[in-house]
Protein backbone atom coordinates (compact mmCIF):
# COMPACT_ATOMS: atom_id res chain seq x y z
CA UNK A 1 5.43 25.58 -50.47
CA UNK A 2 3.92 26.90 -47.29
CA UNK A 3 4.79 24.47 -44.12
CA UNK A 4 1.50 22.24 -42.79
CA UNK A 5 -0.44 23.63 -40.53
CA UNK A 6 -0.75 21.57 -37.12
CA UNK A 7 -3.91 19.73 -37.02
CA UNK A 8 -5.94 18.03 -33.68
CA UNK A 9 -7.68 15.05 -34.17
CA UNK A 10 -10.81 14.33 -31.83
CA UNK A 11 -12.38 10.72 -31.88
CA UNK A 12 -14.89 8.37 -29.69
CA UNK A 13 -13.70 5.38 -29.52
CA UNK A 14 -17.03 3.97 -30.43
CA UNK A 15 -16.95 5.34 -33.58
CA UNK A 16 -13.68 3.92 -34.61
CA UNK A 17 -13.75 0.08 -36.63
CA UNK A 18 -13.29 -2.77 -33.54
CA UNK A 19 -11.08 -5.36 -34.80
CA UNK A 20 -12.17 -9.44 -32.76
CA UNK A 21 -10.68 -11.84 -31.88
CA UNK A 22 -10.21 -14.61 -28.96
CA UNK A 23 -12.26 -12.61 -26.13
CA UNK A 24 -10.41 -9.22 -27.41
CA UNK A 25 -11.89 -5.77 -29.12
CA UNK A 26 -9.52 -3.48 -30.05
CA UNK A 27 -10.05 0.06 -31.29
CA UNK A 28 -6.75 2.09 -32.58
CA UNK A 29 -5.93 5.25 -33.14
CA UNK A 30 -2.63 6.27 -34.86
CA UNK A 31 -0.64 9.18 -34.57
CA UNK A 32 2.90 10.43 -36.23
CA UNK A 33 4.99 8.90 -33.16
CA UNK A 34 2.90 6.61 -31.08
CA UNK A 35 -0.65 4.41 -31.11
CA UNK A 36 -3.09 4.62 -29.19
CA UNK A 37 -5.60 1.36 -28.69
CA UNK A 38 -8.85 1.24 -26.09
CA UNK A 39 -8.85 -2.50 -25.66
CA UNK A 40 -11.78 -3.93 -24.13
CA UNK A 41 -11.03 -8.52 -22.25
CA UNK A 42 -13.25 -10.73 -21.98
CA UNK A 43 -12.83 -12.39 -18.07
CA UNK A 44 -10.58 -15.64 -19.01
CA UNK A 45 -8.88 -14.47 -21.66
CA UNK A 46 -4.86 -15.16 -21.41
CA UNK A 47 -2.39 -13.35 -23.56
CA UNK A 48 0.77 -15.82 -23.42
CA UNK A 49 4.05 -14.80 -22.98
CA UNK A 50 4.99 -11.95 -25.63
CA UNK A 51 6.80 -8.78 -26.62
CA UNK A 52 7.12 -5.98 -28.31
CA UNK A 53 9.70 -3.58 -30.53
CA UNK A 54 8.16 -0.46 -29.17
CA UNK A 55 7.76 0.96 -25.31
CA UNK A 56 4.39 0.31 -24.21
CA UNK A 57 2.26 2.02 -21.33
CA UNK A 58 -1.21 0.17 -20.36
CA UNK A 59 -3.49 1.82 -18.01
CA UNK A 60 -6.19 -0.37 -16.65
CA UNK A 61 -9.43 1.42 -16.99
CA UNK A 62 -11.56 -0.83 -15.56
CA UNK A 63 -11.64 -5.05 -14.25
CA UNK A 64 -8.78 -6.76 -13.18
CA UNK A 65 -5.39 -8.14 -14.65
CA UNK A 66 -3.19 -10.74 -13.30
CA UNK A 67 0.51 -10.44 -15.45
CA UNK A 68 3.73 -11.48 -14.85
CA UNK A 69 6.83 -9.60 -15.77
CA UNK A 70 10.26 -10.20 -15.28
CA UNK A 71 9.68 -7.73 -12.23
CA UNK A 72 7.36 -10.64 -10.94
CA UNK A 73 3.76 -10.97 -10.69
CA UNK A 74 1.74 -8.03 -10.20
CA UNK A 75 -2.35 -7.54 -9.81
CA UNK A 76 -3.38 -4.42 -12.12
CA UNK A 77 -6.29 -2.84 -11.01
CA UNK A 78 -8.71 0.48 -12.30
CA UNK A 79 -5.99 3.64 -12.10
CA UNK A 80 -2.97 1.53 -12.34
CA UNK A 81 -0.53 1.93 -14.81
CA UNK A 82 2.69 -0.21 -16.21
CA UNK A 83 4.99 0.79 -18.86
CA UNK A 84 7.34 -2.22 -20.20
CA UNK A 85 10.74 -1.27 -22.21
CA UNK A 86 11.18 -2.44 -26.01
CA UNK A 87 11.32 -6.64 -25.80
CA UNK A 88 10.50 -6.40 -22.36
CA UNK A 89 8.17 -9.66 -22.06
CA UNK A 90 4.70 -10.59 -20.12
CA UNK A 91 1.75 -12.32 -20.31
CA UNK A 92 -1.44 -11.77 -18.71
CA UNK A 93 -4.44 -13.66 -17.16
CA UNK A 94 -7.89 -11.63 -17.20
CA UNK A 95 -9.77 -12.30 -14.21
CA UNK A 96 -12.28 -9.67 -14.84
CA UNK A 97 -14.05 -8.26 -18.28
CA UNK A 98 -11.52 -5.85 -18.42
CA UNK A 99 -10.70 -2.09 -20.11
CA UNK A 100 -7.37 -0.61 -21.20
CA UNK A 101 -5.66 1.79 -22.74
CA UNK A 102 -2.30 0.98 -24.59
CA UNK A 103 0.02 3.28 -25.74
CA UNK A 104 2.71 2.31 -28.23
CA UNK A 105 5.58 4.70 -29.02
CA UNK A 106 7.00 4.24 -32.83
CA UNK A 107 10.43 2.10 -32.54
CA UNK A 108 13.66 4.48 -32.16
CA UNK A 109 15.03 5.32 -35.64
């Protein structure tokens, strides 16, 4: 059996299925060893305190993003970027509609 042949994958984000909830659109796209999500926050939203399995990078595309961290507060704006360790915890107040990109590598083994 021959071996796969490497493949690229191009999307829009538009054209992927939005999932709704609470203020929140999120669009995913999954790939062998990480996720990719173009989430789009409504101003007031608040994501309580929370975390996650995997490392996580967010870049703030657009608006303006008030979380805490166990580094302390810190005011995300456009071109910013954080990256939080596996059950590293934050929450999040949105002060502006806001844009971001979240990628989430696959957990370690």
């Amino acid at each position: 059996m021959a071996p796969a042949t490497p493949k690229a994958d191009v999307i829009t984000w538009s054209n992927l299925p939005a999932q709704t909830a609470d203020g929140v659109e999120r669009r995913g796209f999954p790939g062998t060893g990480a996720s990719l999500k173009h989430i789009v926050i409504k101003a007031g939203t608040a994501a309580p305190r929370h975390s996650h399995v995997h490392e996580q990078f967010v870049i703030v595309v657009e608006g303006r993003v008030l979380l805490t961290c166990e580094a302390g507060p810190v005011d995300l704006r456009p071109g910013m970027v954080i990256r939080f360790d596996p059950d590293a915890w934050h929450s999040a107040d949105f002060i502006e509609d806001t844009v971001l990109i979240e990628v989430n590598l696959n957990p370690a083994g």
